[in-house]
Protein backbone atom coordinates (compact mmCIF):
# COMPACT_ATOMS: atom_id res chain seq x y z
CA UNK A 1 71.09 40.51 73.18
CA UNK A 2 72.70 40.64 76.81
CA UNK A 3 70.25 39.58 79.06
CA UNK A 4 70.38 43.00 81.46
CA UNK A 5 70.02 45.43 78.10
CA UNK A 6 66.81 46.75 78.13
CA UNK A 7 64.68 46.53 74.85
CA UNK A 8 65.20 49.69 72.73
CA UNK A 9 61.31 51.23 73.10
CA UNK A 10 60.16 50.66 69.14
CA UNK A 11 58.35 53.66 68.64
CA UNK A 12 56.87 54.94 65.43
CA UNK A 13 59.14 57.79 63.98
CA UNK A 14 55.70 58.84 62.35
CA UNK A 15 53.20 60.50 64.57
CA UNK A 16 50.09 60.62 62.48
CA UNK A 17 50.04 59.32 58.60
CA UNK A 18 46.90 60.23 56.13
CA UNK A 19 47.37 58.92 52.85
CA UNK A 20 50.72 60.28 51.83
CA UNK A 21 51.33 62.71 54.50
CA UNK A 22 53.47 61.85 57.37
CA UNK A 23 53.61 63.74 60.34
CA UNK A 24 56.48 62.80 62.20
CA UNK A 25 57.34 63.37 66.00
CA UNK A 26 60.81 65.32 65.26
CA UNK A 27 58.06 67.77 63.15
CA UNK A 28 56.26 67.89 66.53
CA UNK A 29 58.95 68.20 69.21
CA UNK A 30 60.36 71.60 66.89
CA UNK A 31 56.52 72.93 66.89
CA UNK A 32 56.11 72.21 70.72
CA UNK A 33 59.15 73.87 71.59
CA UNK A 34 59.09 76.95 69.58
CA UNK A 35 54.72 77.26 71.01
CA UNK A 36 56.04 76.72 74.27
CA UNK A 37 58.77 79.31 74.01
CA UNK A 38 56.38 81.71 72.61
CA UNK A 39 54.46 81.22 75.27
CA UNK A 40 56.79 81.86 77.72
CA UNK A 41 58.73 84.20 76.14
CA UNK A 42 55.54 86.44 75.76
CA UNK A 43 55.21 86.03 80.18
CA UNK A 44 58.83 87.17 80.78
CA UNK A 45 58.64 90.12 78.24
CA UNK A 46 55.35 91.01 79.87
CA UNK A 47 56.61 91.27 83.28
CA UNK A 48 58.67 94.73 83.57
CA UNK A 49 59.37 94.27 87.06
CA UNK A 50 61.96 91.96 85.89
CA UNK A 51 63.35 93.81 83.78
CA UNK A 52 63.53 97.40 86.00
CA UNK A 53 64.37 100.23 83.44
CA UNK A 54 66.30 98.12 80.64
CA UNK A 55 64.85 98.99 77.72
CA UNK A 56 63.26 95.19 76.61
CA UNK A 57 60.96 93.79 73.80
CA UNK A 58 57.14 93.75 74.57
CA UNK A 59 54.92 90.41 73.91
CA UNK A 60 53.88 91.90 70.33
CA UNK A 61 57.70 91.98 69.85
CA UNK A 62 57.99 88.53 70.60
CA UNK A 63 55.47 87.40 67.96
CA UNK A 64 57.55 88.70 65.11
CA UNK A 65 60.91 87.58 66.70
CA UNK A 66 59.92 83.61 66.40
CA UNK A 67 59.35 84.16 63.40
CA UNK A 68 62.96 85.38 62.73
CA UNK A 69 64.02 82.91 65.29
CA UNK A 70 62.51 79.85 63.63
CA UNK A 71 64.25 80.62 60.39
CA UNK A 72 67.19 80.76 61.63
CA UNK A 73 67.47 77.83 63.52
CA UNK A 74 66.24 75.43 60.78
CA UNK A 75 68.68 77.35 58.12
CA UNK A 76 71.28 77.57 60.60
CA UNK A 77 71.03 74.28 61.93
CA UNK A 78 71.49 72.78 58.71
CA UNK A 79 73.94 74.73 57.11
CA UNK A 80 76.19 73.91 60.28
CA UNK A 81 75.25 70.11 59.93
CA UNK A 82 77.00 70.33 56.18
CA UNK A 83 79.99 72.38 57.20
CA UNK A 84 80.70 70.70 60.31
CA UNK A 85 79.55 66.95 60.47
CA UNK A 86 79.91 65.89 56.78
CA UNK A 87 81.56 68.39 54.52
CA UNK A 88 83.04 66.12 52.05
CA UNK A 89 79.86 64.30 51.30
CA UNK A 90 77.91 67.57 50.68
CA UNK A 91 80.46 68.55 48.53
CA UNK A 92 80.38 65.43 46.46
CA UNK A 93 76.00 65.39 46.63
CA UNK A 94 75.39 69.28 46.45
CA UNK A 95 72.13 69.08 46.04
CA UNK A 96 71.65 66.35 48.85
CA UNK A 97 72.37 69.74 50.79
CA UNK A 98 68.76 70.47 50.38
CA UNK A 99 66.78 67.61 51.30
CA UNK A 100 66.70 68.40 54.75
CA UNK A 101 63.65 66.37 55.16
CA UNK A 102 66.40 63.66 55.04
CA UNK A 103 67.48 64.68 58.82
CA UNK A 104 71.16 66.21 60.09
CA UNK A 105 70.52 69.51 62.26
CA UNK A 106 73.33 71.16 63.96
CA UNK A 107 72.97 72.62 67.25
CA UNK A 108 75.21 74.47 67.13
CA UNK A 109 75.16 76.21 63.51
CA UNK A 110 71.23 76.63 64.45
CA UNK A 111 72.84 78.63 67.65
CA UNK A 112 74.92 81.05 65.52
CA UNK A 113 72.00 81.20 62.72
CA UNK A 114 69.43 82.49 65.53
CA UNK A 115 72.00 84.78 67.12
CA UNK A 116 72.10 86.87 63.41
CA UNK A 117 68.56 86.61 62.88
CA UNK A 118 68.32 88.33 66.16
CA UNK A 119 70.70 90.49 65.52
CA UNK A 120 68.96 91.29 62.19
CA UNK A 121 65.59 91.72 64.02
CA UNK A 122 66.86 94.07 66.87
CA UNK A 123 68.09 95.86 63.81
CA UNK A 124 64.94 95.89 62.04
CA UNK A 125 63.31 97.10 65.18
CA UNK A 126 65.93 99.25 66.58
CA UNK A 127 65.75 97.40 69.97
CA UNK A 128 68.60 96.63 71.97
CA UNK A 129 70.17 93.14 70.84
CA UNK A 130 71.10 92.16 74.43
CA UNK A 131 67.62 91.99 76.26
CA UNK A 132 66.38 90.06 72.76
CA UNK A 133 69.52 87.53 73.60
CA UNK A 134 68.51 87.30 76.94
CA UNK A 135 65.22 86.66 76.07
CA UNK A 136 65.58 83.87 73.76
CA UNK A 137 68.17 82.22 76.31
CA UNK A 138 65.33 81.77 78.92
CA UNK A 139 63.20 79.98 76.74
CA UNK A 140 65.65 77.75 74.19
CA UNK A 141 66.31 75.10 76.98
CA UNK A 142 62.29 74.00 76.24
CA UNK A 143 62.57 73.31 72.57
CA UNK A 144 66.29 71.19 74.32
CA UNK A 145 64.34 68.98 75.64
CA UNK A 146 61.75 68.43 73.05
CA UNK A 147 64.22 67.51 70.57
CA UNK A 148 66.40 65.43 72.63
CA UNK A 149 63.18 63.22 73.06
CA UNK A 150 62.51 63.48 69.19
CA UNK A 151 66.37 61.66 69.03
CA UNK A 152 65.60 59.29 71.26
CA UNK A 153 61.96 58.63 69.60
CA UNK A 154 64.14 57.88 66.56
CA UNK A 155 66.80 55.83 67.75
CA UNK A 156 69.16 58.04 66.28
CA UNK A 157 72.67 59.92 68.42
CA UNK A 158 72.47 56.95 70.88
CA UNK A 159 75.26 56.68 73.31
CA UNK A 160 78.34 54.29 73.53
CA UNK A 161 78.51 51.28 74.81
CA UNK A 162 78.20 50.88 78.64
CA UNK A 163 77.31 48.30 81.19
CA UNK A 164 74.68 50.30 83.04
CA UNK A 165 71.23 48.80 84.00
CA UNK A 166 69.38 50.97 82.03
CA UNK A 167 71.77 50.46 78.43
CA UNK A 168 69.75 50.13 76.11
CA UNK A 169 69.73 48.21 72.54
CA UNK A 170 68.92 50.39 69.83
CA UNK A 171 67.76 49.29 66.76
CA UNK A 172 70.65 51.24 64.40
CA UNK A 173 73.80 50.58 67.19
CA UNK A 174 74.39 46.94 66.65
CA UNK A 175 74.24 44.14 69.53
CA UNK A 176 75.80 46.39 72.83
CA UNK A 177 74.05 47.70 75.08
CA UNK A 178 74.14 51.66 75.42
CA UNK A 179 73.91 54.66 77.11
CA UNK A 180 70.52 56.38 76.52
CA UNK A 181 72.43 59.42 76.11
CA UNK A 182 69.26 61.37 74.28
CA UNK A 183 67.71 61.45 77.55
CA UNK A 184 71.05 62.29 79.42
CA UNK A 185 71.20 65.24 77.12
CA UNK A 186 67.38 65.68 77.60
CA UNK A 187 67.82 66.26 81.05
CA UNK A 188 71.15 68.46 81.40
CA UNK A 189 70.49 70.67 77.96
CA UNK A 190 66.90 71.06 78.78
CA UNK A 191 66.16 70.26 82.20
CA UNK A 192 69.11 71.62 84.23
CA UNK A 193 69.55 74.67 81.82
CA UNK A 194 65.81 75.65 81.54
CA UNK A 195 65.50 75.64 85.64
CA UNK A 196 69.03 77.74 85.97
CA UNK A 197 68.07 80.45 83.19
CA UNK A 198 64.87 80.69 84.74
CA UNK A 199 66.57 80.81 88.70
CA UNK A 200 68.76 83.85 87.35
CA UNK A 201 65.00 85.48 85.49
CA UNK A 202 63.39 85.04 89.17
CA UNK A 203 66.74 86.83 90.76
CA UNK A 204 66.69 89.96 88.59
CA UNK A 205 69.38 88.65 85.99
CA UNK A 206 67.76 89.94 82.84
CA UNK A 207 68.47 93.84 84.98
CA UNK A 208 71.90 93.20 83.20
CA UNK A 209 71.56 92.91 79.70
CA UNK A 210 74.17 89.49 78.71
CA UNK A 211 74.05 87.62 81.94
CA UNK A 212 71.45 85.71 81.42
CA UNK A 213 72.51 85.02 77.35
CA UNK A 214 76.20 84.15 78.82
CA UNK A 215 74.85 81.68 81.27
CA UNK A 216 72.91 80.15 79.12
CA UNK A 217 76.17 79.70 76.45
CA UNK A 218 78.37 78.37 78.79
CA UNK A 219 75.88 76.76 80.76
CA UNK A 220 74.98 74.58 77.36
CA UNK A 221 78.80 74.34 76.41
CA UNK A 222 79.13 72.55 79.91
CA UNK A 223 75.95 70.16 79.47
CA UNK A 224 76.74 69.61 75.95
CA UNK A 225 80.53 68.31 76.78
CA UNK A 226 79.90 65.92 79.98
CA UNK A 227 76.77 64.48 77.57
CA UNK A 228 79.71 63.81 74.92
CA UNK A 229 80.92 61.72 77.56
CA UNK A 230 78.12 59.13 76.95
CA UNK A 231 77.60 59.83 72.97
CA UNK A 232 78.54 58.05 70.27
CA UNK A 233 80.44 60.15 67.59
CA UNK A 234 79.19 60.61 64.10
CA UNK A 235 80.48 57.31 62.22
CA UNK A 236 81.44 59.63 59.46
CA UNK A 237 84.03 61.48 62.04
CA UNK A 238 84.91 59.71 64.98
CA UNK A 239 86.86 60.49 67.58
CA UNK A 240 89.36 63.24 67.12
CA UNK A 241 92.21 64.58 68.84
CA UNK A 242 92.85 63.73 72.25
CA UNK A 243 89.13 61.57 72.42
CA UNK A 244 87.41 65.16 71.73
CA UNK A 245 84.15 64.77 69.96
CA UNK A 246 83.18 67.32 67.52
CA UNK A 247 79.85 68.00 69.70
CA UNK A 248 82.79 68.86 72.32
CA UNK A 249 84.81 70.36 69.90
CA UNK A 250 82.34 73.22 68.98
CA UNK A 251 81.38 73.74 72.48
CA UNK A 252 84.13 74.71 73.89
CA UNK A 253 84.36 78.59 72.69
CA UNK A 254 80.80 78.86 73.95
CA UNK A 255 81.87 78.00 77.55
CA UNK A 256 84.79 81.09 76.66
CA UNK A 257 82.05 83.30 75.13
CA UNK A 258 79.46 82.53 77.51
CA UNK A 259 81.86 82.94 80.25
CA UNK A 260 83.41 86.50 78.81
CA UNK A 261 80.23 87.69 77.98
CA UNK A 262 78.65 86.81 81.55
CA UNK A 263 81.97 88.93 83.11
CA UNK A 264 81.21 91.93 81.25
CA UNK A 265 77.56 91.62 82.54
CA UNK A 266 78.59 91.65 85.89
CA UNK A 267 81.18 94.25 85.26
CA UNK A 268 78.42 97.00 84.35
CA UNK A 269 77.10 98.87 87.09
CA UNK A 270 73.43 97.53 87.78
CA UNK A 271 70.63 99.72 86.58
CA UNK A 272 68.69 101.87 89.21
């Protein structure tokens, strides 16, 4: 080991074990972040002053919604994780498709899986999808963070080699020291993003219905890239074209989207 790497933190992936049940901290970080949420989604649907006359969900809305919400994320997440990070084996190990016990998420498939079950409940409800969006988008950063730090917890999605003083040795990367780019992540996906969605709440943003959804697309397509800076890619893809990351890959429509969809925000006259 190089003698300025810092020891990898050895921290049990299991929180609390009784007998034959395991409760892990990756269990815990998702719970935290979608009680959190909750919780603060209920406070921004329950102030109306911030929302002037756009027709919004109330806090009882908002208990139904994580419902839909949570579903989607953890079907989303890991249909994307089989279509976009390891297609071939999932096709070979069908079945292996299931297990998602096993681990592999996808941010970004859970993105697109709770964007239709929003879509479905503002449906259901016959609420406006937009102020739901927005909603959602001033609260996701939380659970971010929570599961950046349930990464880092288990020494999985470390970075690539550096020379920094804080690289760290992880137990799964080999003998280099590396970027602790969980906590990189941690800190620009949830961090950064959680205190500019909220900046644009406090400054009337969720008065017109997309802006604060788009800024909080692009805003994660532009964390998500510079932290891909500092990742290592999935062994099972690599690098691809032109050093692009898939993580990168993927997140470059939602800068577009976010970007297009925070334009036609701005575009509509503001509500009186």
């Amino acid at each position: 080991m190089p003698l300025l790497a810092i020891p990898f933190p050895m921290i049990d992936p299991v929180a609390v074990a009784v007998g034959p049940i395991a409760i892990r901290w990756y269990a815990l970080a998702y719970i935290a972040g979608l009680l959190i949420g909750w919780w603060l989604a209920k406070r921004i649907a329950a102030k109306d002053a911030l929302w002037g006359p756009i027709r919004h969900p109330a806090p009882l809305d908002v208990d139904d919604l994580i419902v839909w919400v949570a579903f989607g994320v953890i079907l989303g997440g890991r249909v994307g994780y089989v279509l976009f990070y390891d297609p071939a084996y999932f096709a070979a190990n069908p079945l292996e498709a299931l297990k998602i016990w096993h681990g592999g998420m996808s941010f970004h498939g859970g993105f697109l899986g709770a964007a239709l079950a929003i879509a479905l409940f503002a449906r259901s409800k016959a609420l406006p999808a937009l102020p739901l969006f927005d909603l959602a988008s001033a609260v996701t950063p939380v659970g971010l963070f929570f599961g950046r730090i349930a990464n880092f917890v288990n020494g999985e999605l470390f970075g690539r080699a550096g020379d920094v003083p804080w690289a760290m040795v992880f137990p799964h990367g080999g003998p280099e020291p590396r970027h602790p780019s969980q906590l990189y992540q941690a800190a620009l996906e949830g961090i950064a993003l959680l205190i500019l969605v909220q900046i644009l709440v406090r400054m009337g943003a969720l008065k017109r219905p997309g802006l604060v959804g788009g800024a909080f697309v692009a805003g994660y397509g532009v964390a998500r890239i510079v932290g891909e800076q500092f990742r290592e890619p999935d062994a099972q893809i690599g690098f691809l074209a032109g050093g692009l990351t898939m993580g990168m890959l993927l997140s470059i429509p939602m800068l577009i989207v976010g970007l297009v969809v925070m334009a036609a925000a701005l575009r509509r006259p503001k509500p009186e």
